[in-house]
PDB file of N, CA and C in Angstrom:
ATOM      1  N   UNK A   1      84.166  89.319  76.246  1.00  0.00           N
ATOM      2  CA  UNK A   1      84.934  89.022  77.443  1.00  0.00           C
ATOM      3  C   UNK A   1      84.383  87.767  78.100  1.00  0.00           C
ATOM      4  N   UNK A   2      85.204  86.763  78.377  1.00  0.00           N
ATOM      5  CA  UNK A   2      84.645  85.605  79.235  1.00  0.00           C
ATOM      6  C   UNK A   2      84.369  85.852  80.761  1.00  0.00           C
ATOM      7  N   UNK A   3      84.192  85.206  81.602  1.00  0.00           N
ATOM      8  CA  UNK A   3      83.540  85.499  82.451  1.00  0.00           C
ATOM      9  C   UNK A   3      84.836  85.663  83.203  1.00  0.00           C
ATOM     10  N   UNK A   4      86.215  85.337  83.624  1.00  0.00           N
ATOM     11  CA  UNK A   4      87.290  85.371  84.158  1.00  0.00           C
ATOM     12  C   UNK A   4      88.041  86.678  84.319  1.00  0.00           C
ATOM     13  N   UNK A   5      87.539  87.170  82.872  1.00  0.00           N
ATOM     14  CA  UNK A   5      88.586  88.405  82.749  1.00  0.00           C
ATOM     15  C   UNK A   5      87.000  89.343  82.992  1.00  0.00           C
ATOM     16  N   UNK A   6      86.070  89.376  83.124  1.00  0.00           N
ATOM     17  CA  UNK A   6      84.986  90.331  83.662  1.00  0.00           C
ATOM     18  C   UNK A   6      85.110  90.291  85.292  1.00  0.00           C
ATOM     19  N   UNK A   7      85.407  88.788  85.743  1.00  0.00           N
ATOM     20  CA  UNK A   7      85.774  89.248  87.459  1.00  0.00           C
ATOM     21  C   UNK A   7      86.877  89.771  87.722  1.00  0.00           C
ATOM     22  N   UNK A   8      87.676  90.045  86.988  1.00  0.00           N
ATOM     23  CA  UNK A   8      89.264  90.526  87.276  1.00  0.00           C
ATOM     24  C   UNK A   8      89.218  91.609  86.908  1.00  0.00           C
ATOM     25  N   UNK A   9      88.189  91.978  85.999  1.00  0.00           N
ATOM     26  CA  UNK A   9      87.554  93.295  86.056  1.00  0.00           C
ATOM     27  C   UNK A   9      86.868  94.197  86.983  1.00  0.00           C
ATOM     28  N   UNK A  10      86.186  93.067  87.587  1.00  0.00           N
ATOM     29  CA  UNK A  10      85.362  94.023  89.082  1.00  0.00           C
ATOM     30  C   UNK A  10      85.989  93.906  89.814  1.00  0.00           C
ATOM     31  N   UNK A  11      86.923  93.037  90.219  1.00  0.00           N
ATOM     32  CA  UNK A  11      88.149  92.714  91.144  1.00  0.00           C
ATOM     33  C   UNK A  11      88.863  94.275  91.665  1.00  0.00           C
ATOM     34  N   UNK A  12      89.618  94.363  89.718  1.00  0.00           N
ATOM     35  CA  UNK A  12      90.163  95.651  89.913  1.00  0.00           C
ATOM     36  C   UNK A  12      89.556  96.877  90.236  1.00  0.00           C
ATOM     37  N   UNK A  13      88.231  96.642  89.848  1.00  0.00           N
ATOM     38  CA  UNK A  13      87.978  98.328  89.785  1.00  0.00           C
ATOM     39  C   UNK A  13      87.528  98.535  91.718  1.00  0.00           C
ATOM     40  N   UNK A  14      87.247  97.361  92.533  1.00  0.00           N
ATOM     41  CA  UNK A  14      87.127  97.512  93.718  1.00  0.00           C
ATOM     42  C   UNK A  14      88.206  97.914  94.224  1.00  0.00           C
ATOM     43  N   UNK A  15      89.155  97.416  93.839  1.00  0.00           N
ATOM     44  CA  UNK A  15      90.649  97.496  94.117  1.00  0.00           C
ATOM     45  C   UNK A  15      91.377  98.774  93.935  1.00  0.00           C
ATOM     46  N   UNK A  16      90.812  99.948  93.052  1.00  0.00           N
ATOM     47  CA  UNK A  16      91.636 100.832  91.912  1.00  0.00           C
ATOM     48  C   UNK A  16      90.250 102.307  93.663  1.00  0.00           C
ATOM     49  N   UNK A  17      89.295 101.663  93.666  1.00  0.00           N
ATOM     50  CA  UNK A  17      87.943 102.493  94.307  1.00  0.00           C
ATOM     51  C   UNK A  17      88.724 102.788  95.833  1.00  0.00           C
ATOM     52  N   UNK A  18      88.778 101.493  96.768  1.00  0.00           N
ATOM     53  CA  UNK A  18      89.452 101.490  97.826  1.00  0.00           C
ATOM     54  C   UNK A  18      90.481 102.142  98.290  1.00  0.00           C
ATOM     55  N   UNK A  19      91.489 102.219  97.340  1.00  0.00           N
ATOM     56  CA  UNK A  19      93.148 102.844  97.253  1.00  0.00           C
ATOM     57  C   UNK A  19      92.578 104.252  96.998  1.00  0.00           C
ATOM     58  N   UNK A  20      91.754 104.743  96.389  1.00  0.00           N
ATOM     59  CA  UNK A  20      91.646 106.108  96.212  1.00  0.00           C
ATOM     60  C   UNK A  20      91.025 106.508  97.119  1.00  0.00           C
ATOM     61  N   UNK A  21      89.836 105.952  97.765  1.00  0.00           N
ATOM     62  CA  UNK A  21      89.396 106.143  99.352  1.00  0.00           C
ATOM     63  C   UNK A  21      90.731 106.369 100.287  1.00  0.00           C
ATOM     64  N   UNK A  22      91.429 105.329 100.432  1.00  0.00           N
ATOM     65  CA  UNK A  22      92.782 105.024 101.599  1.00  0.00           C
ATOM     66  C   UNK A  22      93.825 106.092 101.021  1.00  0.00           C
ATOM     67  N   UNK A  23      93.789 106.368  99.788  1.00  0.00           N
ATOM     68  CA  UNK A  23      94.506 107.188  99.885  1.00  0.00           C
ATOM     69  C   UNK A  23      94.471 108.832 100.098  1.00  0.00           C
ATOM     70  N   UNK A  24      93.276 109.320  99.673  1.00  0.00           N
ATOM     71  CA  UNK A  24      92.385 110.166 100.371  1.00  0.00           C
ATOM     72  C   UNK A  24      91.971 110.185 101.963  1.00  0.00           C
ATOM     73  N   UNK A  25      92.212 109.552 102.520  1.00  0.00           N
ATOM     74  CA  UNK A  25      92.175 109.768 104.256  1.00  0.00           C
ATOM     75  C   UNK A  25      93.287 109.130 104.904  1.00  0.00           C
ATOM     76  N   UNK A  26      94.269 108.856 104.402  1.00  0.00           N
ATOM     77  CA  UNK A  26      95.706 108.921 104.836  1.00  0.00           C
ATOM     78  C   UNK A  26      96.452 110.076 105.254  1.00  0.00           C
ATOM     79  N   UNK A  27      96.525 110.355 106.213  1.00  0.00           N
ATOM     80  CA  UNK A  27      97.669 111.496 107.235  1.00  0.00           C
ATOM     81  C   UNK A  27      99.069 111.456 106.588  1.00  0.00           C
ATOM     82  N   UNK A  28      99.217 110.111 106.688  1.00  0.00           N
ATOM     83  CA  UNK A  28     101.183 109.972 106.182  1.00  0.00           C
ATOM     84  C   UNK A  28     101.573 109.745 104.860  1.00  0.00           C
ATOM     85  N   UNK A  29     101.805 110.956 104.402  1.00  0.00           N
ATOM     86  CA  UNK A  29     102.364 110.962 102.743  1.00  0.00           C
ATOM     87  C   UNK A  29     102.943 109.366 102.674  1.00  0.00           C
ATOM     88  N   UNK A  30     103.645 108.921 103.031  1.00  0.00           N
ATOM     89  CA  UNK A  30     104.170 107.755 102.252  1.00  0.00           C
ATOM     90  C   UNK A  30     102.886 106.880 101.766  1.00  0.00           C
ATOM     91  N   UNK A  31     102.126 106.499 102.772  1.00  0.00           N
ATOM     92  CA  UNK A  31     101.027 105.337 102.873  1.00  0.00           C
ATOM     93  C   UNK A  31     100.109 106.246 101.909  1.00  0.00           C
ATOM     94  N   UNK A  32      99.631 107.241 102.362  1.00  0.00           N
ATOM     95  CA  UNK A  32      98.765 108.014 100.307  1.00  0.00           C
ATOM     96  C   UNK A  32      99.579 107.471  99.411  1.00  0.00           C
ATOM     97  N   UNK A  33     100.873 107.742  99.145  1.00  0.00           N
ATOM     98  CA  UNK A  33     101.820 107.797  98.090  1.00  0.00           C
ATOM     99  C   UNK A  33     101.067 106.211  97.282  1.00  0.00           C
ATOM    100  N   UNK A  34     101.845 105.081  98.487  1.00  0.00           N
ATOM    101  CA  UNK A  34     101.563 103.848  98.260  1.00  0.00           C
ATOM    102  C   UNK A  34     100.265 103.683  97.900  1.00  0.00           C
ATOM    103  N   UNK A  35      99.001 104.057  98.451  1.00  0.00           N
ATOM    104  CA  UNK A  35      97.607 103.941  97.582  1.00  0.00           C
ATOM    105  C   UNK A  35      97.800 104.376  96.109  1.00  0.00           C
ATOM    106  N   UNK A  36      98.201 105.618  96.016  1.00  0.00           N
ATOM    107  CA  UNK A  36      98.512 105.997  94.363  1.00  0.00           C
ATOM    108  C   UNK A  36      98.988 105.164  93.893  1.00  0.00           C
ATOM    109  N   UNK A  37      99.892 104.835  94.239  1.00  0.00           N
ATOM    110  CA  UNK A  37     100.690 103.167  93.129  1.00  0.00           C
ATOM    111  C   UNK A  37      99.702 102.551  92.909  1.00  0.00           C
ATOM    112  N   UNK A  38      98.735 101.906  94.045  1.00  0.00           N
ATOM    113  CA  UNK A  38      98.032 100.651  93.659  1.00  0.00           C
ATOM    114  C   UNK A  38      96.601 101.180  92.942  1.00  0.00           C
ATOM    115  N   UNK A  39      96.499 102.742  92.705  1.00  0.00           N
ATOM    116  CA  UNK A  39      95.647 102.943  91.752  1.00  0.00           C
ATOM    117  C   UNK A  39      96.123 102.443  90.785  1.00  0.00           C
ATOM    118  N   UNK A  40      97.829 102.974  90.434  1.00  0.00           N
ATOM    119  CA  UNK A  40      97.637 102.895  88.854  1.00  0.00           C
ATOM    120  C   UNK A  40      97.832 101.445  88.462  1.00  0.00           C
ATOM    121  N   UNK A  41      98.241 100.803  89.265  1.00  0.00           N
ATOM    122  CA  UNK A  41      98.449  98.708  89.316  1.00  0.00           C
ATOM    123  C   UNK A  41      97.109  98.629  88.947  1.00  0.00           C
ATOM    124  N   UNK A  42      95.991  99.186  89.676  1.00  0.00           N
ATOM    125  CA  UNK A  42      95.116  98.432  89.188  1.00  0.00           C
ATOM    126  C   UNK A  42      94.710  99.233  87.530  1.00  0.00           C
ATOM    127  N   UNK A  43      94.759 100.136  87.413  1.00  0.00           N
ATOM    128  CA  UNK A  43      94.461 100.790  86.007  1.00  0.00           C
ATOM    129  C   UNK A  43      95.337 100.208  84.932  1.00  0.00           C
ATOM    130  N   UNK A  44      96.668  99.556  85.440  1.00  0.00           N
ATOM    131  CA  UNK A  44      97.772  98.691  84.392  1.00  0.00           C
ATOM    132  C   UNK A  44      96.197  97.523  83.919  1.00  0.00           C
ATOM    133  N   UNK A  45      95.687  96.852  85.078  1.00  0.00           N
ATOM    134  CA  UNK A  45      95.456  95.408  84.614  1.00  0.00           C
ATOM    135  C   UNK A  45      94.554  96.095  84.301  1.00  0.00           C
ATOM    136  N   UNK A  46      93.304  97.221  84.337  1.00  0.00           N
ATOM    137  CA  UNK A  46      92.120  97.439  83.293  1.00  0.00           C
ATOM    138  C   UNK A  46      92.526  97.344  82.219  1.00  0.00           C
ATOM    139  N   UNK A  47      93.582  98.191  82.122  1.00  0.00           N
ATOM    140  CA  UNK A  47      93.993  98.567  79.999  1.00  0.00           C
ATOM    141  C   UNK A  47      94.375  96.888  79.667  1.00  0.00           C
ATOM    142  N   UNK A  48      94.756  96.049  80.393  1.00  0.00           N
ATOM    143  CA  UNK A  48      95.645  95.161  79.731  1.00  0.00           C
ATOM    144  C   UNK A  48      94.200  94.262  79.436  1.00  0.00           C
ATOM    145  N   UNK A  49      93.259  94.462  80.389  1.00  0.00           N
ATOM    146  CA  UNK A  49      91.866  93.633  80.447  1.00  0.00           C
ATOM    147  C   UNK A  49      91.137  93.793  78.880  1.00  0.00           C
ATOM    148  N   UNK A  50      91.622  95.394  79.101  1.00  0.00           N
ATOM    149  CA  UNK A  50      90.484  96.121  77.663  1.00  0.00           C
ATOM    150  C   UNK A  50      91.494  95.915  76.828  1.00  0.00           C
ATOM    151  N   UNK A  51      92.366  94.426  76.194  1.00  0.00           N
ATOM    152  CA  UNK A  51      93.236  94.335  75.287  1.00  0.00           C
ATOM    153  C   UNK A  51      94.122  96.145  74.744  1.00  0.00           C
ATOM    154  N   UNK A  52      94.813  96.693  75.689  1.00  0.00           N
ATOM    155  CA  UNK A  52      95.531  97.926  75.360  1.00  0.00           C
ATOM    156  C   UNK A  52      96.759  97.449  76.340  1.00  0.00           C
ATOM    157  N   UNK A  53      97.706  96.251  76.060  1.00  0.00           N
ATOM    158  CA  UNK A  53      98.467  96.189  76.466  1.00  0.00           C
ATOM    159  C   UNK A  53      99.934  96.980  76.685  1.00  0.00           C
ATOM    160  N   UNK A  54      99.910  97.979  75.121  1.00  0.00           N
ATOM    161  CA  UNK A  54     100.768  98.999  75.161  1.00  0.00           C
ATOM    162  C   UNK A  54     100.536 100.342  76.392  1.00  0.00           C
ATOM    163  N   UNK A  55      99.781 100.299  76.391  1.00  0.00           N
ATOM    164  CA  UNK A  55      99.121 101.289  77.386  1.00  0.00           C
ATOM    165  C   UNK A  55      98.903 100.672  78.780  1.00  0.00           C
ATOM    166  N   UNK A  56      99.026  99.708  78.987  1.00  0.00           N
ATOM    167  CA  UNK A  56      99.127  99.008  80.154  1.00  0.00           C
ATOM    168  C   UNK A  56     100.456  98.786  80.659  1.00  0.00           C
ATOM    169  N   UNK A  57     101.555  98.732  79.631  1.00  0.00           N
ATOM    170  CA  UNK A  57     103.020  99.052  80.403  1.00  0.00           C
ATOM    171  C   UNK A  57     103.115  99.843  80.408  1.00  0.00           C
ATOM    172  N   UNK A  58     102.969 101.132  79.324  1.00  0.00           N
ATOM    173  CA  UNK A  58     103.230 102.717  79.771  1.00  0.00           C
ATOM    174  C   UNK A  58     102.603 103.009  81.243  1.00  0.00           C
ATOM    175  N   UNK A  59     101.355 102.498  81.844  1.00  0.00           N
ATOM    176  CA  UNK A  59     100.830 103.340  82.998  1.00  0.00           C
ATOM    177  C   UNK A  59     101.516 102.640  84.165  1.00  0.00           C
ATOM    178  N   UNK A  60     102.043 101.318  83.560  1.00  0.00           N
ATOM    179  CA  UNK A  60     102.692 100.517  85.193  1.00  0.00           C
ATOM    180  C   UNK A  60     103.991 101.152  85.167  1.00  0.00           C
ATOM    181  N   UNK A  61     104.987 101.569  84.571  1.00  0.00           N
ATOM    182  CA  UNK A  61     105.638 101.868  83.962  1.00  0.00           C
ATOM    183  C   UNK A  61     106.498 103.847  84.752  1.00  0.00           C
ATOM    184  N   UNK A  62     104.993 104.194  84.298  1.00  0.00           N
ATOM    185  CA  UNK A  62     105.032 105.337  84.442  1.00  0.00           C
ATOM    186  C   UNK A  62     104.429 105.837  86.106  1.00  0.00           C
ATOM    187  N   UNK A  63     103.100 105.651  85.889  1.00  0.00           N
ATOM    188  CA  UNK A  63     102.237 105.631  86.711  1.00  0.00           C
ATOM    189  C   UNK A  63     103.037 104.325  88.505  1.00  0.00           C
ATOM    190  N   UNK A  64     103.203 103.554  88.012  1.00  0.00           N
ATOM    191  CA  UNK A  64     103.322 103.070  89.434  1.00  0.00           C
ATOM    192  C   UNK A  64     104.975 103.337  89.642  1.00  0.00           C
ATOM    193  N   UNK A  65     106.074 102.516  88.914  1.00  0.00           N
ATOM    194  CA  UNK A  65     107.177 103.191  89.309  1.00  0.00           C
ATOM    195  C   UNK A  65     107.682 104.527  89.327  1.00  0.00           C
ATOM    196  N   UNK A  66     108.066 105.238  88.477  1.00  0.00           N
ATOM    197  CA  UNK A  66     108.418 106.633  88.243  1.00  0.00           C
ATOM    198  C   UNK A  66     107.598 107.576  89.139  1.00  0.00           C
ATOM    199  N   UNK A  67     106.256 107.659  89.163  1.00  0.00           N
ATOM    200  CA  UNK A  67     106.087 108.375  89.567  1.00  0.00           C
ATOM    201  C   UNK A  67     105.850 108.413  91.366  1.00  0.00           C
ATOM    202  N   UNK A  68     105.975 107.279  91.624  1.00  0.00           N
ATOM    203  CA  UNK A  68     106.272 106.303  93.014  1.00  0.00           C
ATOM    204  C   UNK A  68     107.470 106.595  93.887  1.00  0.00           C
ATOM    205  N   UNK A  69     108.787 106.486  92.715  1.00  0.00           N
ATOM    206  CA  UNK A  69     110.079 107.559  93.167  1.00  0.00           C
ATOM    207  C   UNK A  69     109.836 108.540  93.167  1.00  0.00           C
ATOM    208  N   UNK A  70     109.216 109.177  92.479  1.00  0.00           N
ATOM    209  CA  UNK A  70     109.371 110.650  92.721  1.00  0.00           C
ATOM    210  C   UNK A  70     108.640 111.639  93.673  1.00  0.00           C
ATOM    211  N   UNK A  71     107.362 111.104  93.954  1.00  0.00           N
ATOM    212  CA  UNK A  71     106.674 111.117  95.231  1.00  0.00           C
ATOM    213  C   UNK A  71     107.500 110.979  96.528  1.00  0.00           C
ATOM    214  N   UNK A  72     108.001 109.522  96.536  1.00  0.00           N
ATOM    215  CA  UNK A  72     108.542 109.436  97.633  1.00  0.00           C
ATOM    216  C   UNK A  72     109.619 110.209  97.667  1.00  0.00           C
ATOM    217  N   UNK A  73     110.730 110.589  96.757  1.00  0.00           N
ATOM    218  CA  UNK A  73     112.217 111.563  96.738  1.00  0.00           C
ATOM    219  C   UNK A  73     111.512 112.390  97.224  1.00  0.00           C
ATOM    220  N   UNK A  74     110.791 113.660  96.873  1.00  0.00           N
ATOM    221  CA  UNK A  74     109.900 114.805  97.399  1.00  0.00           C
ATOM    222  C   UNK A  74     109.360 114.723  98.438  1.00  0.00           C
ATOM    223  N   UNK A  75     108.888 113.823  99.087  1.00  0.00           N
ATOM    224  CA  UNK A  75     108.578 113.139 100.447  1.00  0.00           C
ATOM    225  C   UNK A  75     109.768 113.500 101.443  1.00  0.00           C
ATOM    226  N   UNK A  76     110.801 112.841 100.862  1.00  0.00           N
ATOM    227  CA  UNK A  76     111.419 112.258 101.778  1.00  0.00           C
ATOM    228  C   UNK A  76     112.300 113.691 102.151  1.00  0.00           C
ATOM    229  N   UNK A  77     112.621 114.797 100.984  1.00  0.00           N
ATOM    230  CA  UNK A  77     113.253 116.059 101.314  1.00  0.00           C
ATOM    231  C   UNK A  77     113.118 116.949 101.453  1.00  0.00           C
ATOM    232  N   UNK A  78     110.700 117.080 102.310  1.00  0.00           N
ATOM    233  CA  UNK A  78     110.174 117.920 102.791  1.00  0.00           C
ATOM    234  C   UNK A  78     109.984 117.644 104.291  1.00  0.00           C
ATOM    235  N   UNK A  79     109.514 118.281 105.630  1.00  0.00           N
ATOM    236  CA  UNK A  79     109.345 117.863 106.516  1.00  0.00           C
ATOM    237  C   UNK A  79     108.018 116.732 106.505  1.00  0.00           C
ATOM    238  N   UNK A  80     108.154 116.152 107.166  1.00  0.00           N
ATOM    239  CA  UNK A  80     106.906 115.271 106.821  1.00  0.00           C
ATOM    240  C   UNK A  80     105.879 115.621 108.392  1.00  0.00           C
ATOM    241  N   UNK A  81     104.807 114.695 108.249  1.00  0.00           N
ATOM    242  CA  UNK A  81     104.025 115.090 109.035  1.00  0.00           C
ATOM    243  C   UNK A  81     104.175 114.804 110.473  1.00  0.00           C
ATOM    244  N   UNK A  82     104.918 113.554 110.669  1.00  0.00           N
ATOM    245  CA  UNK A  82     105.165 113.009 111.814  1.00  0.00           C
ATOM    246  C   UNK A  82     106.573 113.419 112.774  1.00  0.00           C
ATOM    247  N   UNK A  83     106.743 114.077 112.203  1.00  0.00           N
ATOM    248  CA  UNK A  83     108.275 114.886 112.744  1.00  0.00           C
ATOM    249  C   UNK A  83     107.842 116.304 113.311  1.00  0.00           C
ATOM    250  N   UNK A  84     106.257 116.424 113.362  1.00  0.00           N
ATOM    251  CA  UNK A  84     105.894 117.783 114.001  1.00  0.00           C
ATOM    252  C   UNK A  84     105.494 117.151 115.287  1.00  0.00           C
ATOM    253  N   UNK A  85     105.477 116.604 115.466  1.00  0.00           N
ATOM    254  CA  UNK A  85     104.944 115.683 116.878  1.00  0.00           C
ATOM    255  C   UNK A  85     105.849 116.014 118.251  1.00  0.00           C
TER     256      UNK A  85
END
């Protein structure tokens, strides 16, 4: 690995660490939801880092869109938290 794609490496994994923090002490399902996406964004660019580019569209793919709608659909047609207020 050259030295470019090793900082875009620590880049991400600060990036992939944070979102799972933020999304772990987030109150409002949507804004967790949205940390989950940018876990798996950043887990797209690890695999694509660790040359597994097939596996790097399956998880952006899967992992950030699909499962992004479907979070939020389920979100959106339970009471949410801020409507108990």
């Amino acid at each position: 690995m050259d030295a470019i794609s090793l900082l875009l490496l620590f880049f991400s994994l600060i990036i992939m660490i944070g979102a799972a923090v933020y999304a772990a002490i987030m109150k409002d399902l949507i804004f967790a939801t949205i940390g989950t996406s940018l876990i798996s964004l950043s887990l797209s660019v690890i695999f694509y880092l660790l040359h597994a580019p097939d596996v790097a569209l399956t998880e952006a793919a899967i992992g950030v869109a699909l499962s992004t709608i479907v979070f939020i659909i389920a979100i959106r047609n339970t009471k949410r938290y801020e409507d108990e207020k």
